[in-house]
C-alpha atoms as a PDB file:
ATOM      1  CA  UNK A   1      55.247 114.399 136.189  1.00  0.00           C
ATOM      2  CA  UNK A   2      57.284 113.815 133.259  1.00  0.00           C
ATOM      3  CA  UNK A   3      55.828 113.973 129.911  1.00  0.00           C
ATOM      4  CA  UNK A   4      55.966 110.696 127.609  1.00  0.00           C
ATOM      5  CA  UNK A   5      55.848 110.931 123.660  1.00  0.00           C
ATOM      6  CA  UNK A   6      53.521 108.359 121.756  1.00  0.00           C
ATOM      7  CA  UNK A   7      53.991 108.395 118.375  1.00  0.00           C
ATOM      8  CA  UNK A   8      50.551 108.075 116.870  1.00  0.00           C
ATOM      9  CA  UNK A   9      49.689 105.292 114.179  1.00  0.00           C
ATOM     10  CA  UNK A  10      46.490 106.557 112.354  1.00  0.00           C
ATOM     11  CA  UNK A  11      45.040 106.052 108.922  1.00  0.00           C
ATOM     12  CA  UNK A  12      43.327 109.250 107.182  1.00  0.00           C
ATOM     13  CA  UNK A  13      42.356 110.786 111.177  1.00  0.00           C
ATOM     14  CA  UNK A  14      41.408 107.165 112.414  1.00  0.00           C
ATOM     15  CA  UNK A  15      43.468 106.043 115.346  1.00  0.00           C
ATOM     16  CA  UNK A  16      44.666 102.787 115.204  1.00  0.00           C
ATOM     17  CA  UNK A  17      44.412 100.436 118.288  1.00  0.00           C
ATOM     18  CA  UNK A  18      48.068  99.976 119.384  1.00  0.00           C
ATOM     19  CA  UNK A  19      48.209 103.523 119.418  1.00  0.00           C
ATOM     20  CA  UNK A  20      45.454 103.434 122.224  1.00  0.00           C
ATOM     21  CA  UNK A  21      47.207 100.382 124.027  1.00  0.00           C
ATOM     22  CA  UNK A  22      50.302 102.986 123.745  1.00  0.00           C
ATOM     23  CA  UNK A  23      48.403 105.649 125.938  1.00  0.00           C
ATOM     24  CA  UNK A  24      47.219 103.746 128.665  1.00  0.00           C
ATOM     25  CA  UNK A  25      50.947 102.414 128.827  1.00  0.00           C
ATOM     26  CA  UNK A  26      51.977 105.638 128.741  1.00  0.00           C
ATOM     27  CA  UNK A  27      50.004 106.927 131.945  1.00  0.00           C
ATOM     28  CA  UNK A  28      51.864 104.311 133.960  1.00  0.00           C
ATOM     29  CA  UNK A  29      55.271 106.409 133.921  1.00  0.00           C
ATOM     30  CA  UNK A  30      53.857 109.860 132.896  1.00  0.00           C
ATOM     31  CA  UNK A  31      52.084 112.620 130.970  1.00  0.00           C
ATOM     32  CA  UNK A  32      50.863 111.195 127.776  1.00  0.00           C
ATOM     33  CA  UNK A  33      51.927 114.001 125.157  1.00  0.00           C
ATOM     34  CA  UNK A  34      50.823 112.292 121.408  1.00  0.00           C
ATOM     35  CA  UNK A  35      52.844 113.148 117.993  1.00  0.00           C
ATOM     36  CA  UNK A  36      49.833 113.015 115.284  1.00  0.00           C
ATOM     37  CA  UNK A  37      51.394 113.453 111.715  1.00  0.00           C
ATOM     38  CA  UNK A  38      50.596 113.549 108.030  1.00  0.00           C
ATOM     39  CA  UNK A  39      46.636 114.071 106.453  1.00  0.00           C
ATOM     40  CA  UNK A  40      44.390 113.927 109.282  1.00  0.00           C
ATOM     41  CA  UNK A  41      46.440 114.569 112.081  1.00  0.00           C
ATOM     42  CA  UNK A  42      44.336 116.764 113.701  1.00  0.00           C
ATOM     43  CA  UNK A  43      40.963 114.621 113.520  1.00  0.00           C
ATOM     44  CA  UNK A  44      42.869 112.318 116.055  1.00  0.00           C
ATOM     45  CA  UNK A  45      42.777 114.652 118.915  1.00  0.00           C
ATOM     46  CA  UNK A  46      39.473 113.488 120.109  1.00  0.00           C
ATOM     47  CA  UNK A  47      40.467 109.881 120.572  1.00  0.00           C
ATOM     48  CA  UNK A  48      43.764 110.649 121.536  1.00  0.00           C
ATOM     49  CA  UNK A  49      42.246 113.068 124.219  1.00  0.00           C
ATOM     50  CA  UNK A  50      39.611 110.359 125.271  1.00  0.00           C
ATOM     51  CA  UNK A  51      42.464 107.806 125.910  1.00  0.00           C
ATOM     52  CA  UNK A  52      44.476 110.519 127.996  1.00  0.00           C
ATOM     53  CA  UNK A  53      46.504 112.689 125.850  1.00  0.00           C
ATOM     54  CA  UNK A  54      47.086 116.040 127.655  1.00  0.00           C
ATOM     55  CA  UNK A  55      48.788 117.253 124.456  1.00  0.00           C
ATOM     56  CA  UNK A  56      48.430 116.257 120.719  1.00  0.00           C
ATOM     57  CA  UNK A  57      51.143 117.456 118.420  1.00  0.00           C
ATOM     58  CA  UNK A  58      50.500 117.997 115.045  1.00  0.00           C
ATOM     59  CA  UNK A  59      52.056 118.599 111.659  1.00  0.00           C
ATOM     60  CA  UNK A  60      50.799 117.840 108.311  1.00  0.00           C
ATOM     61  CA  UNK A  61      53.277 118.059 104.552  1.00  0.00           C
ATOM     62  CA  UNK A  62      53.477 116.584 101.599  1.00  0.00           C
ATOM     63  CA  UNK A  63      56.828 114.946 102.484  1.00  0.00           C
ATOM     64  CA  UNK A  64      55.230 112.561 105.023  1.00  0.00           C
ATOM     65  CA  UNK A  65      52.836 110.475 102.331  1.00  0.00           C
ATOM     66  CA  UNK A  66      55.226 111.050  99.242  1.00  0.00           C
ATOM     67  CA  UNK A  67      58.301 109.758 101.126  1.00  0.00           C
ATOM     68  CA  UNK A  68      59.396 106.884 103.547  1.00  0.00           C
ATOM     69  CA  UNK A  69      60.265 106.755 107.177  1.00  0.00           C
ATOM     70  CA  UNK A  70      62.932 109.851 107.493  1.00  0.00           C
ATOM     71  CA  UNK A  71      60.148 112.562 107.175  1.00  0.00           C
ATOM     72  CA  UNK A  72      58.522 110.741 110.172  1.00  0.00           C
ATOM     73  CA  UNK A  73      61.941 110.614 112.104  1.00  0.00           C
ATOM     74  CA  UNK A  74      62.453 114.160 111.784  1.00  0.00           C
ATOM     75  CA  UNK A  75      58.754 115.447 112.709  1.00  0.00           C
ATOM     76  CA  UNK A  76      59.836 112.950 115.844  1.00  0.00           C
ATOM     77  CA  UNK A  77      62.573 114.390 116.929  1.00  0.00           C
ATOM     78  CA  UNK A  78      61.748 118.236 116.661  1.00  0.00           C
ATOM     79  CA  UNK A  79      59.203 116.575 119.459  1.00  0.00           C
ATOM     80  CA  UNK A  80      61.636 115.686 120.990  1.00  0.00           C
ATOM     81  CA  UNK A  81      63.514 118.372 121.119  1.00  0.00           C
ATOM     82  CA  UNK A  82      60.454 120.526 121.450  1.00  0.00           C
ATOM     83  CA  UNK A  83      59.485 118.669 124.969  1.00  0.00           C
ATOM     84  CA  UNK A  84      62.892 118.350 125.893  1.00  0.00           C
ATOM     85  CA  UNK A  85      63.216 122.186 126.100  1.00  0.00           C
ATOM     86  CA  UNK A  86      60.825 121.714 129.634  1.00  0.00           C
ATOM     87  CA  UNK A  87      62.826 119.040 130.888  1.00  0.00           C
ATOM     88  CA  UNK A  88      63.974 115.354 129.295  1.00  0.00           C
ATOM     89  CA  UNK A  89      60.786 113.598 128.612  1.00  0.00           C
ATOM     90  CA  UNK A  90      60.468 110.181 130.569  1.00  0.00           C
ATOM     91  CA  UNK A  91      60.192 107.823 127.038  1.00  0.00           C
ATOM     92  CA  UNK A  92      59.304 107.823 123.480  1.00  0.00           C
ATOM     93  CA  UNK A  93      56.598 105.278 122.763  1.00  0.00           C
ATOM     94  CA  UNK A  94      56.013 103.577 119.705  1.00  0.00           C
ATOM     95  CA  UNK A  95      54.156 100.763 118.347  1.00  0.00           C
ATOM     96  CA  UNK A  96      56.063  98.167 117.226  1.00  0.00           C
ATOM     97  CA  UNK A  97      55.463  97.767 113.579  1.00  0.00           C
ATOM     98  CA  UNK A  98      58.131  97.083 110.665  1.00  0.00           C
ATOM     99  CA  UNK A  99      57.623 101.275 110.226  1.00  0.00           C
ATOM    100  CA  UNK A 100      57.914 101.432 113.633  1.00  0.00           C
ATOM    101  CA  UNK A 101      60.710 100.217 114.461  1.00  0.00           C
ATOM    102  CA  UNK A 102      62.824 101.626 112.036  1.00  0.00           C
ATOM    103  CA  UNK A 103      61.880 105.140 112.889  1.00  0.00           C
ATOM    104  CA  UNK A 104      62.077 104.641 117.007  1.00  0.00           C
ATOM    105  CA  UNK A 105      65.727 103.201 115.942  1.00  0.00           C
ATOM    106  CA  UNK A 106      66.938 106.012 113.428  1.00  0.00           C
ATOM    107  CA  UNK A 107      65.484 108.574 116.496  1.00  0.00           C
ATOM    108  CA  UNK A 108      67.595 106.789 119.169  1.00  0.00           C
ATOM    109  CA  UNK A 109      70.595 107.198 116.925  1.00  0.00           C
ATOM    110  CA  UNK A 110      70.002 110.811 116.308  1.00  0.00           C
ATOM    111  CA  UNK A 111      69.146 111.634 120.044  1.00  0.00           C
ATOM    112  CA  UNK A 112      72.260 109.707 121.734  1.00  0.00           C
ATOM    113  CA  UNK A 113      69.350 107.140 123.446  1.00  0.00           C
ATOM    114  CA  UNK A 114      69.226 103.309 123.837  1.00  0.00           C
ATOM    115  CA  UNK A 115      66.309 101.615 121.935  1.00  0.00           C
ATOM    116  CA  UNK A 116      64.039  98.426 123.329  1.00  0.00           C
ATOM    117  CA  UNK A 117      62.032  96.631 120.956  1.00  0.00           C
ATOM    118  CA  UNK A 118      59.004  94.314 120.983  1.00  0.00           C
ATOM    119  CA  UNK A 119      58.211  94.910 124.670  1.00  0.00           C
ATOM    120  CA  UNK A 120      55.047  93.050 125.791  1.00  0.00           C
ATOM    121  CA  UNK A 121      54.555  95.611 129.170  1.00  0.00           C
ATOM    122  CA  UNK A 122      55.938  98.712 130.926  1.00  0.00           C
ATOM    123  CA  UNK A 123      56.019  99.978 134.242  1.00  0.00           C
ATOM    124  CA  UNK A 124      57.572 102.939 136.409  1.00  0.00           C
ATOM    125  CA  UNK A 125      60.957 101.994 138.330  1.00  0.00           C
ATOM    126  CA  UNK A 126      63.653 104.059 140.189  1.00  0.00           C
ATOM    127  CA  UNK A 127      65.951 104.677 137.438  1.00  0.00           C
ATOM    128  CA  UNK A 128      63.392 104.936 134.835  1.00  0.00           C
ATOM    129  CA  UNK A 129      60.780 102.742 132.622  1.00  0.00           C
ATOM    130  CA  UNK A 130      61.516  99.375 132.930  1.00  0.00           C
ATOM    131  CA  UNK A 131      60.421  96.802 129.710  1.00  0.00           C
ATOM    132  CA  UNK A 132      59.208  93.584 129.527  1.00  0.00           C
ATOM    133  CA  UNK A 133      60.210  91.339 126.466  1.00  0.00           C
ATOM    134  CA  UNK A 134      59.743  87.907 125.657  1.00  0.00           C
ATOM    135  CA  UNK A 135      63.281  86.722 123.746  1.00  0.00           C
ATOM    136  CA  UNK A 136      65.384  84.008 121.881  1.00  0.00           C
ATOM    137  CA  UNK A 137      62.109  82.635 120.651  1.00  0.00           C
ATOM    138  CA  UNK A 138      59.910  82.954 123.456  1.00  0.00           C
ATOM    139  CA  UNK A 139      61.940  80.698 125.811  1.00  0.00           C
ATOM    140  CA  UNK A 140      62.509  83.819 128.211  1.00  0.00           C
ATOM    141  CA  UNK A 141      61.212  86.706 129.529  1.00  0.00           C
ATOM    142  CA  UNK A 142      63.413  89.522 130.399  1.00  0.00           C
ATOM    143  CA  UNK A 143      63.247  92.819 132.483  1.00  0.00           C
ATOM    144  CA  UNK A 144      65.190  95.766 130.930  1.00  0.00           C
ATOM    145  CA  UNK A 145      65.610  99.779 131.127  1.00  0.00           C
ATOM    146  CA  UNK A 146      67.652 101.891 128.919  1.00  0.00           C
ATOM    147  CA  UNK A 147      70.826 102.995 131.000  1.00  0.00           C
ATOM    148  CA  UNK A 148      71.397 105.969 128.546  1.00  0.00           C
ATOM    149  CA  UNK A 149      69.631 108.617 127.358  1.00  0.00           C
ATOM    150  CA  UNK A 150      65.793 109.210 126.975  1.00  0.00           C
ATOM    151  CA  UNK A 151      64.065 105.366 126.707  1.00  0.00           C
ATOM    152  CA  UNK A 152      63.134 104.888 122.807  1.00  0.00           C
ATOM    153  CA  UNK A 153      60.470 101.541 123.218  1.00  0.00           C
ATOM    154  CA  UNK A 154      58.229  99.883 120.660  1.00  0.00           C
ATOM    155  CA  UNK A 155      55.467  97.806 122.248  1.00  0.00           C
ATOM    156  CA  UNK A 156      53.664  94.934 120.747  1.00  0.00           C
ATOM    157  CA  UNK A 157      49.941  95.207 120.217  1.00  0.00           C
ATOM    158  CA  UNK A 158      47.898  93.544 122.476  1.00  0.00           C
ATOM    159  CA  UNK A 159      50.310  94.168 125.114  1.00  0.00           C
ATOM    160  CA  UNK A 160      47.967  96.407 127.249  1.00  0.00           C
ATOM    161  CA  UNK A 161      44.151  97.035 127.230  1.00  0.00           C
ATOM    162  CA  UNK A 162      42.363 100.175 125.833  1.00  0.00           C
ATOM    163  CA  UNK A 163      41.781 102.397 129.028  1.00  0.00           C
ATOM    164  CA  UNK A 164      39.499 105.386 128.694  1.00  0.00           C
ATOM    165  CA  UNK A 165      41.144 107.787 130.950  1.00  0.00           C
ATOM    166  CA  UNK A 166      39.653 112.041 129.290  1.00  0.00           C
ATOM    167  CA  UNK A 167      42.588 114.300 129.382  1.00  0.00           C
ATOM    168  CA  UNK A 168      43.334 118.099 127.961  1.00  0.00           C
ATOM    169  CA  UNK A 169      44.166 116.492 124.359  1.00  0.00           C
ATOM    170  CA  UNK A 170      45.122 120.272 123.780  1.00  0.00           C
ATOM    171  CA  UNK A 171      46.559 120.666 119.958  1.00  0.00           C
ATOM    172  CA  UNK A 172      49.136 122.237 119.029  1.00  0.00           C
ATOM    173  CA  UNK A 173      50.999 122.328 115.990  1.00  0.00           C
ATOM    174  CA  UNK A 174      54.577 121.395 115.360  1.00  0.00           C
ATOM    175  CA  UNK A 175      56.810 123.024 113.580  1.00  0.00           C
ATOM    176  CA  UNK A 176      59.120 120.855 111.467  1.00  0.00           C
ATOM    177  CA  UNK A 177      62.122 121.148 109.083  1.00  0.00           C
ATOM    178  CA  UNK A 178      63.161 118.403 107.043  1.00  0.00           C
ATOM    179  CA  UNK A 179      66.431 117.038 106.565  1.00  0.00           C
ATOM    180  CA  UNK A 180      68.334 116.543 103.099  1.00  0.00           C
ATOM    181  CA  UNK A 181      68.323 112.900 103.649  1.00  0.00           C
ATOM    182  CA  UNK A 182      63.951 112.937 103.834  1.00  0.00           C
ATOM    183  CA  UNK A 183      63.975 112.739 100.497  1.00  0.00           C
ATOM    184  CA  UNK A 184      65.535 110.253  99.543  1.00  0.00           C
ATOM    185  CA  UNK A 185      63.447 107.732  99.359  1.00  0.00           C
ATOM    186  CA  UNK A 186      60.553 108.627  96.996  1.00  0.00           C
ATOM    187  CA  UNK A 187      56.844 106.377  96.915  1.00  0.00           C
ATOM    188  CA  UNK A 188      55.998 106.274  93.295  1.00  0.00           C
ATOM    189  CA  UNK A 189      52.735 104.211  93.956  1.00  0.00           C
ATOM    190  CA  UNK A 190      50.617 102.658  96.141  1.00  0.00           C
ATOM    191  CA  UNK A 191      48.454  99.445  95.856  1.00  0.00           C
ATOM    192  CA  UNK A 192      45.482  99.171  98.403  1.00  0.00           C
ATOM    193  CA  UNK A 193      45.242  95.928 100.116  1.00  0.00           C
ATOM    194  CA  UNK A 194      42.507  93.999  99.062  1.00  0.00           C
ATOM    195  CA  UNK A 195      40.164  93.656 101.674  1.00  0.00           C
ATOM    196  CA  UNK A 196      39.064  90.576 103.860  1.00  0.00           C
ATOM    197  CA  UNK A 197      36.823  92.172 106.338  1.00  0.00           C
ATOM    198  CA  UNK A 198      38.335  90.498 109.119  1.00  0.00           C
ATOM    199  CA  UNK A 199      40.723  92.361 111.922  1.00  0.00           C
ATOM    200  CA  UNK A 200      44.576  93.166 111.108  1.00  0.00           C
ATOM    201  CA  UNK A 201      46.457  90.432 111.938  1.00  0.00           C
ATOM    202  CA  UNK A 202      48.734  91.838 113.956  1.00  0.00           C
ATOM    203  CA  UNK A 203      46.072  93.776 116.143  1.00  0.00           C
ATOM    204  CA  UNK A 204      43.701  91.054 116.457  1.00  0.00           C
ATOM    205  CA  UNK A 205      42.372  90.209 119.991  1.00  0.00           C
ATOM    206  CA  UNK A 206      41.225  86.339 118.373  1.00  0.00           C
ATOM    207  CA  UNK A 207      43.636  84.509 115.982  1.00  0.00           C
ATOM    208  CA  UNK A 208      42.717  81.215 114.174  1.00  0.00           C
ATOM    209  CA  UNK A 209      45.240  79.718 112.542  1.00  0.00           C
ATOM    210  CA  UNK A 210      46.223  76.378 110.385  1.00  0.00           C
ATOM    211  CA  UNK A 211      49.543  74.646 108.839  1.00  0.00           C
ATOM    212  CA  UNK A 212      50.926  71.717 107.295  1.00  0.00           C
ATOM    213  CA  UNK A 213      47.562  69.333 108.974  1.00  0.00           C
ATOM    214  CA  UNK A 214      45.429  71.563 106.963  1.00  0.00           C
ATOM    215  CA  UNK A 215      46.193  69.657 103.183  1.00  0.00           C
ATOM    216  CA  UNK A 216      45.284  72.184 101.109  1.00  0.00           C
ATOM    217  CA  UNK A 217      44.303  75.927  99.908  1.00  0.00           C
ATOM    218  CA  UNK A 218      41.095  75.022  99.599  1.00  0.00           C
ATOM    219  CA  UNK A 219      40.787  72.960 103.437  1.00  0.00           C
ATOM    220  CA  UNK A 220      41.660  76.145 104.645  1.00  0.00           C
ATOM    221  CA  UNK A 221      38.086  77.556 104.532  1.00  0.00           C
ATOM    222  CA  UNK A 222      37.701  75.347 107.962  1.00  0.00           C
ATOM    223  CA  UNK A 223      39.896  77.703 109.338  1.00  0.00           C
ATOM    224  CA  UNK A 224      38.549  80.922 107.823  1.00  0.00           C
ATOM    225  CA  UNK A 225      34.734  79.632 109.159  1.00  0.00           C
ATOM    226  CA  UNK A 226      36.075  79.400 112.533  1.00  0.00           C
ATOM    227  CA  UNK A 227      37.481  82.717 112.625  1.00  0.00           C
ATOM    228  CA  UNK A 228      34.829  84.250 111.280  1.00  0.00           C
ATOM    229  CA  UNK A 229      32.315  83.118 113.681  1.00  0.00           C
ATOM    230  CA  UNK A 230      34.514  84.632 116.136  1.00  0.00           C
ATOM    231  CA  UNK A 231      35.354  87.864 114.580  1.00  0.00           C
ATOM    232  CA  UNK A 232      39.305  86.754 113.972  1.00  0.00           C
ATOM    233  CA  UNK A 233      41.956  87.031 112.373  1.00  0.00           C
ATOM    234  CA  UNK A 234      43.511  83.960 110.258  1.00  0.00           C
ATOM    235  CA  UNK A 235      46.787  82.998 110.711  1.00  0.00           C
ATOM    236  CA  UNK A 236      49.604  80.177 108.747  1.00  0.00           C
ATOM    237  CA  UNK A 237      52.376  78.494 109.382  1.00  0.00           C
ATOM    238  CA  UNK A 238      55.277  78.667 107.603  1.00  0.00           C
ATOM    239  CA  UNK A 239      54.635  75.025 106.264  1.00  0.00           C
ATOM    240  CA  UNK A 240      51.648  76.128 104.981  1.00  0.00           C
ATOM    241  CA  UNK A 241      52.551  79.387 103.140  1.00  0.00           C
ATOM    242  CA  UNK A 242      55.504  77.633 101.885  1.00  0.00           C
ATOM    243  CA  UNK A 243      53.230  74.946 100.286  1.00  0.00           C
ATOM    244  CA  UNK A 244      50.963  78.008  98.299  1.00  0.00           C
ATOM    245  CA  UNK A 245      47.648  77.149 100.837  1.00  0.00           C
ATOM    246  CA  UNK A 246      47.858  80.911 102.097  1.00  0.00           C
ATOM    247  CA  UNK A 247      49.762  84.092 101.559  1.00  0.00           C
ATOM    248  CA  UNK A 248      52.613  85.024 102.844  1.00  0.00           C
ATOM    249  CA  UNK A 249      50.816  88.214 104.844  1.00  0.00           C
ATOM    250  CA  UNK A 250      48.934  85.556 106.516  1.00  0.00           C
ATOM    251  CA  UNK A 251      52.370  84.022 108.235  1.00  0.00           C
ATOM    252  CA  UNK A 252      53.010  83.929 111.983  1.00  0.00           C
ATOM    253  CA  UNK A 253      56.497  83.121 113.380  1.00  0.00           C
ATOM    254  CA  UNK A 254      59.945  84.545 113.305  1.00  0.00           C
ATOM    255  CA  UNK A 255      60.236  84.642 109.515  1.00  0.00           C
ATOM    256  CA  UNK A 256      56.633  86.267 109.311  1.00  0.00           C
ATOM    257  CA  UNK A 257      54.457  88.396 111.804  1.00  0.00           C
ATOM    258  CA  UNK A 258      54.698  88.236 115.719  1.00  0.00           C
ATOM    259  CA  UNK A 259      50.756  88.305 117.660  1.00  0.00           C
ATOM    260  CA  UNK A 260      49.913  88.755 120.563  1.00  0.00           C
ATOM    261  CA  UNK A 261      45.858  88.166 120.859  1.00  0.00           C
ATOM    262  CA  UNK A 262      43.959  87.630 124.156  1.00  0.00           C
ATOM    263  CA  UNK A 263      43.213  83.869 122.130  1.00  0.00           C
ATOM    264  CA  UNK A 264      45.207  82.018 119.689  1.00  0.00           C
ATOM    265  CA  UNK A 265      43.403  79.159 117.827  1.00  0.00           C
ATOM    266  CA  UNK A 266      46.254  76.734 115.967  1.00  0.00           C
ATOM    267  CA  UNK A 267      45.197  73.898 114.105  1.00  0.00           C
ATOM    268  CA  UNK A 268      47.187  71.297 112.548  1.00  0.00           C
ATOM    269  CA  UNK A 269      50.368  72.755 113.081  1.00  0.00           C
ATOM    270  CA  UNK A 270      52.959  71.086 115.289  1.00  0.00           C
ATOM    271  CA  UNK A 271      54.987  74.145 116.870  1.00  0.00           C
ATOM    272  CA  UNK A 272      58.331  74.289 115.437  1.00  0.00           C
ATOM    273  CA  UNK A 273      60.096  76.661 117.331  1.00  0.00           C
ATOM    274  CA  UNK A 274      60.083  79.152 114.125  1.00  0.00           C
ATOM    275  CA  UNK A 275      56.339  79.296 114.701  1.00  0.00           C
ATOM    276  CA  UNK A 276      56.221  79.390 118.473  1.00  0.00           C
ATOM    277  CA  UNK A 277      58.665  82.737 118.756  1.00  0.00           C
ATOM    278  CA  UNK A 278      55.926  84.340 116.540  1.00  0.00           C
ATOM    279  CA  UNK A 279      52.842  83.917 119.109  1.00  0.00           C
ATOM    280  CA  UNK A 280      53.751  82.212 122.256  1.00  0.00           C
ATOM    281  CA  UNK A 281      53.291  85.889 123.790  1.00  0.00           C
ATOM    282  CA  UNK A 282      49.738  84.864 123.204  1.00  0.00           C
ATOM    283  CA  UNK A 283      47.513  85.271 126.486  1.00  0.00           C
ATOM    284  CA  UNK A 284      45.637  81.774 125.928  1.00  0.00           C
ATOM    285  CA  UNK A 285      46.591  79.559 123.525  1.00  0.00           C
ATOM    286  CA  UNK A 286      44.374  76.587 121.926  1.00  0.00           C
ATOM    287  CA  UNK A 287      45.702  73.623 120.070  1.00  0.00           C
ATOM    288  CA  UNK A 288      44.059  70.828 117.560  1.00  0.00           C
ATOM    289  CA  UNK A 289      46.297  68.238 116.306  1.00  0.00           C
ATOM    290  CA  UNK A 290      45.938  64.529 116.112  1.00  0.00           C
ATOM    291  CA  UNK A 291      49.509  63.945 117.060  1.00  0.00           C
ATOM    292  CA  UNK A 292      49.613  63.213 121.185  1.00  0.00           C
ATOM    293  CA  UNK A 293      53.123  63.876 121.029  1.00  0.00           C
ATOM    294  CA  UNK A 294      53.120  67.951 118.593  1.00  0.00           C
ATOM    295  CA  UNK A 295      55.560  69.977 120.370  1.00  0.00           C
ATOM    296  CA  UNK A 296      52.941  72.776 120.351  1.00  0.00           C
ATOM    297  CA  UNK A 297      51.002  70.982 123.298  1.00  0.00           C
ATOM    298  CA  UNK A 298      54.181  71.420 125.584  1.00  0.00           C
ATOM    299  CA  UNK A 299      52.755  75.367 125.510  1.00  0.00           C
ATOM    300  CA  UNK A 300      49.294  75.350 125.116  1.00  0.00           C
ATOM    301  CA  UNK A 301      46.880  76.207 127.934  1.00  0.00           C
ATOM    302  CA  UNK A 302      43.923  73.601 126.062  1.00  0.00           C
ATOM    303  CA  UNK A 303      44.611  71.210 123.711  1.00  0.00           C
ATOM    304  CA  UNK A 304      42.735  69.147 121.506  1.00  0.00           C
ATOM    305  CA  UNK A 305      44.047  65.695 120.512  1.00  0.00           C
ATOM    306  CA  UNK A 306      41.611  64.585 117.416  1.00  0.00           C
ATOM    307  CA  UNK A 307      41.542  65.159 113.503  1.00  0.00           C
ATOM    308  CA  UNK A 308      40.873  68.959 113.269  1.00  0.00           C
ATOM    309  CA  UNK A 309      38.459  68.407 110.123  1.00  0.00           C
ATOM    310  CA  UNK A 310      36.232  67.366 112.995  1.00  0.00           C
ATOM    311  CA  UNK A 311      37.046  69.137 116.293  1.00  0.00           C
ATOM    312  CA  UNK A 312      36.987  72.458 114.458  1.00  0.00           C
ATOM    313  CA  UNK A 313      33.872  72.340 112.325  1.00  0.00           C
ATOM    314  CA  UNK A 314      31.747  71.131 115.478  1.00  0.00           C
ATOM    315  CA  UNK A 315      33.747  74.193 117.444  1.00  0.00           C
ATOM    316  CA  UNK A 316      32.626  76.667 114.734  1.00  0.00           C
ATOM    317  CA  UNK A 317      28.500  75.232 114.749  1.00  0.00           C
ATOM    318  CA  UNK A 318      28.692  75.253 118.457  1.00  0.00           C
ATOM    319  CA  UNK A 319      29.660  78.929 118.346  1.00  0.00           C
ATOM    320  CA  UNK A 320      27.561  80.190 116.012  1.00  0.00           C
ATOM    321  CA  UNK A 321      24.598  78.276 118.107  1.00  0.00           C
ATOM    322  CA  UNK A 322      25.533  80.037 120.700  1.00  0.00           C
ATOM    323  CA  UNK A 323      25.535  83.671 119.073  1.00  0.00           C
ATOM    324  CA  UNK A 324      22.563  82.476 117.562  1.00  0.00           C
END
């Protein structure tokens, strides 16, 4: 069976989730065969092994913290190339972050391959991997393969479950040499991200979020309770981050981040298109608005039709009574 790279998103050792969707994706066309770089590469192999990695490669410099992207690209395609010396591997995997796109694109330049982005699922065809994406704002799905070259495809999180599956994980470490160009780009600092204790909102499984209908920065702790009592993330609209109620981070649609959670929660936003290309890929999708006619009920699977200051408080005492 061919082998399949999946390049690894960690932090410090700690494998991050789309990186485990990645895997069990990755067992549906071949060999899993994981690219772990930069501090703590090598403290992934146990998860990566767990989640069916036969083979980890590894490689840890300076280059890959101090500067952006091309140091990646380069440990990438010496994988590549390294695989490729057994036989073409079946696809490059990699999650589909703003990091992760650009370096599965510069690879697919330097290896000759066609790229697909943003897919939502994979599976094994005749002629090689074939993609599922959801386009032009949501309003279709599409079926694609690259026609040339080795398949270069960033998935979406939440497009596949975790899947235990124990494999080899053997390490082994790969051997890299960087180009002129991966230095370009120097990082001269680094601010951590203040924390909110609640999930990544891109990776959430649960997202709650609010817009315009909310009024205010400080109505928005309505939303925040109800995420909280389910563990989720919190989301905006456009209107809303526009207005100063919430940060731009915080922004779903196509001018701010795509989800894909098993539930999304949106209250007081009508669905503008803008907002419904960033999470209509959404597995079940609630609505609260007190507008009958909000173009966002046209795509939810439950919707609410009442004044979300009180359909979502109640919501968020009736779950916590229930946890309780």
């Amino acid at each position: 069976m061919a082998e399949v790279l999946v390049y690894v998103d960690h932090v410090d050792g700690a494998v991050r989730k789309p990186t485990l969707e990645l895997l069990t994706l990755a067992r549906r066309i071949g060999e899993p065969v994981a690219v772990s770089l930069g501090a703590g590469a090598e403290a992934t192999a146990a998860a990566l092994a767990e989640h069916g990695a036969v083979k980890v490669l590894t490689a840890d410099a300076p280059e890959f913290a101090d500067y952006l992207v091309v140091p990646k690209v380069d440990a990438l395609q010496a994988a590549y190339e390294s695989v490729s010396a057994a036989g073409s591997p079946a696809a490059v995997l990699v999650p589909s972050s703003a990091e992760g796109k650009e370096i599965a694109a510069r690879l697919a330049v330097r290896i000759g391959s066609g790229i697909i982005t943003d897919a939502i699922d994979l599976e094994a065809g005749d002629e090689g991997p074939v993609a599922t994406q959801s386009v032009f704002a949501a309003a279709f799905t599409t079926k694609s393969r690259v026609s040339k070259g080795t398949p270069v495809i960033t998935v979406k999180p939440n497009s596949a479950p975790v899947e235990a599956a124990p494999a080899a994980g053997a390490v082994e470490a790969l051997s890299v040499s960087f180009s002129e160009k991966a230095t370009g780009t120097k990082v001269v600092a680094r601010t951590p991200r203040e924390s909110t204790g609640r999930p990544e909102l891109t990776e959430a499984t649960i997202v709650v979020s609010g817009g315009r209908g909310v009024g205010s920065a400080e109505s928005f702790s309505v939303i925040e309770s109800l995420a909280d009592s389910l563990g989720a993330a919190v989301g905006a609209s456009r209107a809303a981050v526009d207005a100063g109620w919430y940060p731009h981070s915080s922004q779903v649609g196509q001018t701010g981040k795509s989800v894909s959670p098993q539930l999304y929660i949106a209250s007081g936003i009508s669905g503008a298109i803008q907002h419904r290309a960033g999470m209509q890929t959404s597995k079940t999708i609630v609505a609260v608005n007190k507008d009958a006619e909000a173009p966002i009920f046209d795509m939810v699977d439950y919707g609410v039709v009442g004044d979300l200051f009180e359909v979502v408080p109640q919501l968020t005492e009736e779950i916590k009574s229930r946890k309780g």
